[in-house]
N, C-alpha and C. Protein backbone atom coordinates (compact mmCIF):
# COMPACT_ATOMS: atom_id res chain seq x y z
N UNK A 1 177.31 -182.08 65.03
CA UNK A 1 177.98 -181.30 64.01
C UNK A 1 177.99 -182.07 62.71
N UNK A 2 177.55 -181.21 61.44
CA UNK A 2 177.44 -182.11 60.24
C UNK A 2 178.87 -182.37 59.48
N UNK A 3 179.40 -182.72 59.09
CA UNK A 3 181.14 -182.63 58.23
C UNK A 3 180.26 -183.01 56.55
N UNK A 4 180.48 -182.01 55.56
CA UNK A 4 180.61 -181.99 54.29
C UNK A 4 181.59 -182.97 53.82
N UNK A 5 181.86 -183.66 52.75
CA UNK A 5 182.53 -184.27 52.11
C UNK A 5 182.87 -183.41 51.10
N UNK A 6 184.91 -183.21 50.54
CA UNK A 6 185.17 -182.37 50.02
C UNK A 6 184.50 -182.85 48.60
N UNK A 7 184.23 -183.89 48.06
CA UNK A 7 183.69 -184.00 46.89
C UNK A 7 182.48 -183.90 46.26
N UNK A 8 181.85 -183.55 47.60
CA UNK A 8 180.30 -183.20 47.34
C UNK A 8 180.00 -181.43 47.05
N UNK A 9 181.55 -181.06 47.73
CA UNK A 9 181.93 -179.61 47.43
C UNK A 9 182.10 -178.72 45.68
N UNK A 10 181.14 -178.09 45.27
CA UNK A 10 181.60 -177.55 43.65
C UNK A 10 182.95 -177.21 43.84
N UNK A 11 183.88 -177.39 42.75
CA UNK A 11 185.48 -177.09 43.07
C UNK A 11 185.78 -175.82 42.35
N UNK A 12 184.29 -175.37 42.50
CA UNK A 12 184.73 -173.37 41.77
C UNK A 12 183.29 -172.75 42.09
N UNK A 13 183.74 -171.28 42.08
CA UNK A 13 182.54 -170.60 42.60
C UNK A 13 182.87 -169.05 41.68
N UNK A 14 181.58 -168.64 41.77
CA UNK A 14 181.46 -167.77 40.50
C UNK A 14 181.42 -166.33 41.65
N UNK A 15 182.23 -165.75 41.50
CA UNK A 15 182.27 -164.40 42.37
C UNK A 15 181.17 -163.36 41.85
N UNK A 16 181.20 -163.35 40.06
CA UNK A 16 180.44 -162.38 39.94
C UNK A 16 179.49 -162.55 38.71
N UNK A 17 177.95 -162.00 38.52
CA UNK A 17 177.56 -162.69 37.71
C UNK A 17 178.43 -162.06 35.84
N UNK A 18 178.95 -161.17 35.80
CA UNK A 18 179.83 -160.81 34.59
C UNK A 18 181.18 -161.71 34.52
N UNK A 19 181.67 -162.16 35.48
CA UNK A 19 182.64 -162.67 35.58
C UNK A 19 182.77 -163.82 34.33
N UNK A 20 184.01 -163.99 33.67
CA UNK A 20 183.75 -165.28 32.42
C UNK A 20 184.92 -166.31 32.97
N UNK A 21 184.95 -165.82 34.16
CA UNK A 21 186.46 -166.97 35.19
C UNK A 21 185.49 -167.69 36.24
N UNK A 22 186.22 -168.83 36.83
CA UNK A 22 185.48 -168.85 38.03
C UNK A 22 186.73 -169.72 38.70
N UNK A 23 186.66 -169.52 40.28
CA UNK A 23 187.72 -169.42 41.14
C UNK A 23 187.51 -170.71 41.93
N UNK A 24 188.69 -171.53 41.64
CA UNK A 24 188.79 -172.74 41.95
C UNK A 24 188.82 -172.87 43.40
N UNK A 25 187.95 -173.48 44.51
CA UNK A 25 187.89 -173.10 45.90
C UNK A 25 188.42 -174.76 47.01
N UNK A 26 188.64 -175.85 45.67
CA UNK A 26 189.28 -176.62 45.78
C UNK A 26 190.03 -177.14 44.59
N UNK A 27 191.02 -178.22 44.73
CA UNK A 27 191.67 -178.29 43.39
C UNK A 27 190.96 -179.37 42.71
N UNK A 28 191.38 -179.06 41.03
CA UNK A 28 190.51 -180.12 40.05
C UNK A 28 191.98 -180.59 39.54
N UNK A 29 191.45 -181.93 39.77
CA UNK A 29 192.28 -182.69 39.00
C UNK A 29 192.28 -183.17 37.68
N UNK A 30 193.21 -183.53 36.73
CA UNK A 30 192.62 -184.36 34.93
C UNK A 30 191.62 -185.06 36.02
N UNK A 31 190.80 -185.17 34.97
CA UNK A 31 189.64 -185.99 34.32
C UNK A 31 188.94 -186.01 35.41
N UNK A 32 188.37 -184.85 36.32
CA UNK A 32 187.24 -184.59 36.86
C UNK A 32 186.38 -184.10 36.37
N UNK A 33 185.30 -184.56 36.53
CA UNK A 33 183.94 -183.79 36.03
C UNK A 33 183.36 -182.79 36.59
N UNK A 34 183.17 -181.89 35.68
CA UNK A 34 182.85 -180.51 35.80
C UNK A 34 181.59 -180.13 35.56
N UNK A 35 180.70 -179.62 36.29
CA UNK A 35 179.51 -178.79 35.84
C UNK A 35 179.38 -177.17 35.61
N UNK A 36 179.83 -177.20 34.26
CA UNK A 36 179.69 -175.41 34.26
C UNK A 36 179.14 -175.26 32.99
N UNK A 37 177.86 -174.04 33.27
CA UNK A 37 177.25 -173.55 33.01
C UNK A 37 176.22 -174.40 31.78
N UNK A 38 175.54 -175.89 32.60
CA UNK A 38 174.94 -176.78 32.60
C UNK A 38 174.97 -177.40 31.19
N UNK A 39 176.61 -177.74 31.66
CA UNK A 39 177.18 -178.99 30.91
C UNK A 39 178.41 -179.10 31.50
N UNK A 40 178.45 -180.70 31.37
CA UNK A 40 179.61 -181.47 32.18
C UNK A 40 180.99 -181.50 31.46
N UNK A 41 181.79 -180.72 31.53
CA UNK A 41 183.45 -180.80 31.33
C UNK A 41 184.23 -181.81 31.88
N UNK A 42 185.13 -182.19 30.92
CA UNK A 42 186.14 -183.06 31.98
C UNK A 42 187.71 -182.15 32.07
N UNK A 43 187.94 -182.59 33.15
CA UNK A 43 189.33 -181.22 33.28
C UNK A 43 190.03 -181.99 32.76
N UNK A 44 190.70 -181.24 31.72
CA UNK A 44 192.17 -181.60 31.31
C UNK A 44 193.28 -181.48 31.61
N UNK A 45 193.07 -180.81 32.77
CA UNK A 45 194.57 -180.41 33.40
C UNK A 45 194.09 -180.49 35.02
N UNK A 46 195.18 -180.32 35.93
CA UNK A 46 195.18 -179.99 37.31
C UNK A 46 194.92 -178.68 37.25
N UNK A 47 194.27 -178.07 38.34
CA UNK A 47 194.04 -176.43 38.89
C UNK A 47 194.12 -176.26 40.39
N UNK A 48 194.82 -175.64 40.69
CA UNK A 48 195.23 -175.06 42.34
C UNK A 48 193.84 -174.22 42.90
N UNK A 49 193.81 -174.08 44.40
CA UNK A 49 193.35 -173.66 45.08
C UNK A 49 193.74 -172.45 43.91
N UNK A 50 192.61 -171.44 44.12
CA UNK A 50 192.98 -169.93 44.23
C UNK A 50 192.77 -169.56 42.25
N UNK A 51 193.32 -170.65 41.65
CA UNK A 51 193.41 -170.34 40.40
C UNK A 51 192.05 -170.45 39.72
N UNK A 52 192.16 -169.80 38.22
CA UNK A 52 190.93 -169.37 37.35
C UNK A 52 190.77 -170.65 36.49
N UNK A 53 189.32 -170.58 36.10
CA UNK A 53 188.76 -171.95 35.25
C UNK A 53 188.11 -171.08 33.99
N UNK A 54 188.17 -170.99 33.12
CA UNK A 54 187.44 -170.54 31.74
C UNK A 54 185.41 -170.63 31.93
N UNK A 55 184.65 -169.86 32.27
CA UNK A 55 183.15 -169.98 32.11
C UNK A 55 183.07 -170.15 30.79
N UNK A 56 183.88 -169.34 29.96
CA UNK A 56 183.34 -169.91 28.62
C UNK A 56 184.62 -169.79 27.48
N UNK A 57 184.35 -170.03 26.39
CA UNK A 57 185.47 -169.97 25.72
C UNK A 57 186.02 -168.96 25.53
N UNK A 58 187.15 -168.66 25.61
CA UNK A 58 188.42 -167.31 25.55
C UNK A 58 189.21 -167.72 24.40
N UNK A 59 188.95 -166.26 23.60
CA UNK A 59 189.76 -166.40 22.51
C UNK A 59 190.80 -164.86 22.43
N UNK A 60 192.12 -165.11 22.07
CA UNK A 60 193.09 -164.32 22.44
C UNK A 60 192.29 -162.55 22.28
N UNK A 61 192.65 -161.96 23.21
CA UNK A 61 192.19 -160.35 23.10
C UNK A 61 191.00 -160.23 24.18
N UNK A 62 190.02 -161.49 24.34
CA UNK A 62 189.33 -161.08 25.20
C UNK A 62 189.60 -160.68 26.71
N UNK A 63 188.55 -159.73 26.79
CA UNK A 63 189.08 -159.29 29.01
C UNK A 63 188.48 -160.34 29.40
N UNK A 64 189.30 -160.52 30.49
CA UNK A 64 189.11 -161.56 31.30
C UNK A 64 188.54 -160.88 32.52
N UNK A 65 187.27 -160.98 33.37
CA UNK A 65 186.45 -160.26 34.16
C UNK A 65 186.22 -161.42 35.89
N UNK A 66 186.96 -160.82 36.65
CA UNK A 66 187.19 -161.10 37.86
C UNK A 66 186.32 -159.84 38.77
N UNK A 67 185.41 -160.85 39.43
CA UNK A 67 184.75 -159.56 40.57
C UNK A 67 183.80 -158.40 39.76
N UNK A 68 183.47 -158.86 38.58
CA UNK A 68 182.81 -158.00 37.83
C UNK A 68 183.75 -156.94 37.20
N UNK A 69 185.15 -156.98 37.31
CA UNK A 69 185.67 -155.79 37.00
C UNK A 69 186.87 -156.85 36.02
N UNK A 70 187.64 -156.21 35.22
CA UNK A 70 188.67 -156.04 33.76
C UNK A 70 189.90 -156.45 34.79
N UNK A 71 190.55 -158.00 34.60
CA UNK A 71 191.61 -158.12 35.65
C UNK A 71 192.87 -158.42 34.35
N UNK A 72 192.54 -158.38 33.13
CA UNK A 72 193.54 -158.93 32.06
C UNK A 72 193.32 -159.12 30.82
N UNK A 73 193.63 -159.64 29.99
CA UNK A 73 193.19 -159.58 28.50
C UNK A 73 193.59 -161.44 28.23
N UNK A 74 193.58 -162.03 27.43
CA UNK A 74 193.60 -163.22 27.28
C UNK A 74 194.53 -163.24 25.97
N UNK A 75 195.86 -164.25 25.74
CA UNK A 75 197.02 -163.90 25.30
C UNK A 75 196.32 -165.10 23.80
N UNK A 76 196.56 -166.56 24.41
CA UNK A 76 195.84 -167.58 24.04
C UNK A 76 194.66 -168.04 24.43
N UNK A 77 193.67 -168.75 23.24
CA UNK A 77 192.24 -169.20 23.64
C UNK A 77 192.42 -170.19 24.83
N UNK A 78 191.45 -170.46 25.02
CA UNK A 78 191.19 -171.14 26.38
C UNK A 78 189.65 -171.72 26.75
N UNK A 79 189.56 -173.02 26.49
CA UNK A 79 188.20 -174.12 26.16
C UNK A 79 187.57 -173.59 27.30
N UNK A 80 186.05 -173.72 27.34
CA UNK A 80 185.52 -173.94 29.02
C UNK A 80 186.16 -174.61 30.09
N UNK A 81 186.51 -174.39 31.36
CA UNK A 81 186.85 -175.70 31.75
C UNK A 81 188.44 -175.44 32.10
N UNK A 82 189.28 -174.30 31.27
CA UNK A 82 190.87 -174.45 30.72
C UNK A 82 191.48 -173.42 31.81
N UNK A 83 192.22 -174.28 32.25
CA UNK A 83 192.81 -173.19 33.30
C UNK A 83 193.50 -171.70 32.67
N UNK A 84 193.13 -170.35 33.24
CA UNK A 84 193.61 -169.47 33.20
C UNK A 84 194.43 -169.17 33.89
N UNK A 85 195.57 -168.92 33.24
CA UNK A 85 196.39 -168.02 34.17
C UNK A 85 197.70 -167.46 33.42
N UNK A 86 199.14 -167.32 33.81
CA UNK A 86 199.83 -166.56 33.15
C UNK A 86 200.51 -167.02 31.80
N UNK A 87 200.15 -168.49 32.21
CA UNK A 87 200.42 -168.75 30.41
C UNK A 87 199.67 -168.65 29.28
N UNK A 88 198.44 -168.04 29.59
CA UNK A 88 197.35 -167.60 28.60
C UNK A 88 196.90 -166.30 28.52
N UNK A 89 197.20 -165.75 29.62
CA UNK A 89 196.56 -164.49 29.93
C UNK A 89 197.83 -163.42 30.39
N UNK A 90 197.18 -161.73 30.28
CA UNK A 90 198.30 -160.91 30.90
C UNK A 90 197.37 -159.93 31.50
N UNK A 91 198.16 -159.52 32.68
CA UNK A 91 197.63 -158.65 33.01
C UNK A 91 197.24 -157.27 32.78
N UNK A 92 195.80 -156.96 33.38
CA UNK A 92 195.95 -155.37 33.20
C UNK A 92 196.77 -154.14 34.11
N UNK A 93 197.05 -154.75 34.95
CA UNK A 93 197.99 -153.94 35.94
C UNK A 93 199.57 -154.06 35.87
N UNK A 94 199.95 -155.16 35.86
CA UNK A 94 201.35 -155.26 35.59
C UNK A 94 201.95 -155.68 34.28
N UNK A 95 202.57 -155.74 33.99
CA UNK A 95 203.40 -156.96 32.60
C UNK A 95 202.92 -157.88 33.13
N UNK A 96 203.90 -158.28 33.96
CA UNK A 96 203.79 -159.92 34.44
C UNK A 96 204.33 -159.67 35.65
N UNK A 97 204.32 -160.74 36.70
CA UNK A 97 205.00 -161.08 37.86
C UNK A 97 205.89 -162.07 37.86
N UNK A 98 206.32 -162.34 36.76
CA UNK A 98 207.43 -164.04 36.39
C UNK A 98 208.45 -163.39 36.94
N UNK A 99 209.36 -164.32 37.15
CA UNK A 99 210.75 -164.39 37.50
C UNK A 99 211.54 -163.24 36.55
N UNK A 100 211.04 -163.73 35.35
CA UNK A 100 211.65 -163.30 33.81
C UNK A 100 211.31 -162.13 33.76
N UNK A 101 210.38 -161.75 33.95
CA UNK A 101 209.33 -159.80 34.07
C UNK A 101 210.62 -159.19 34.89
N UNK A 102 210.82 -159.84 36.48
CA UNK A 102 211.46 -159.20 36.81
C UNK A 102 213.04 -158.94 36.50
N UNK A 103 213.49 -160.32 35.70
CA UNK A 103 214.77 -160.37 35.80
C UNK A 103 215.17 -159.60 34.53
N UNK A 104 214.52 -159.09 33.63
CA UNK A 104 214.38 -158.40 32.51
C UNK A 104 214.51 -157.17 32.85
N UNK A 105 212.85 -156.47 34.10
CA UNK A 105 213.27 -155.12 34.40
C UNK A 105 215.02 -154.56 35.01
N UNK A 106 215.56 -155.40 35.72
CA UNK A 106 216.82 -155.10 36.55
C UNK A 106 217.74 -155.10 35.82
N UNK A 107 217.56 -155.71 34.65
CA UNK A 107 218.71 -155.54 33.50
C UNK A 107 218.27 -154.09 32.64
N UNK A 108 217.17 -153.68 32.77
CA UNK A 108 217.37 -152.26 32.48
C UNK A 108 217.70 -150.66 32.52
């Protein structure tokens, strides 16, 4: 049986070729090196399992394209490389899912 080494593993994978996210399938830590879209990034931040990485630069208004399909709009820009998620971006389906989204609706 062969065993992979997790660091020989890309730490994102591109679901779709429209997609301008790509889905972190292990976590990146600061100052890992990144190969996307053939040039080397260094992460500036940590990124979780599961969470979005910028394919290219996002500047506020743009859709953000998951699975080939419109998952959000982009609030603040966001470098190659820059983690996406609810502090930059909103969704197209809900407001938000924060604490605050909800604790806002119940007060209404």
């Amino acid at each position: 049986m062969t065993e992979s080494k997790t660091a020989d593993i890309s730490p994102f994978i591109l679901l779709h070729a429209d997609d301008n996210v790509l889905l972190c399938r292990r976590p990146v830590r600061t100052g890992d090196i990144l190969a996307i879209e053939g040039s080397e990034i260094v992460a500036r931040e940590g990124v979780d399992v599961g969470h979005k990485l910028a394919r290219y630069n996002l500047q506020p208004g743009d859709t953000v394209r998951k699975y080939g399909a419109p998952i959000g709009a982009m609030t603040r820009a966001a470098s190659v490389g820059a983690h996406v998620h609810l502090h930059n971006m909103k969704s197209n389906y809900i407001a938000s899912h924060t604490r605050q989204a909800v604790s806002d609706e119940v007060k209404k």
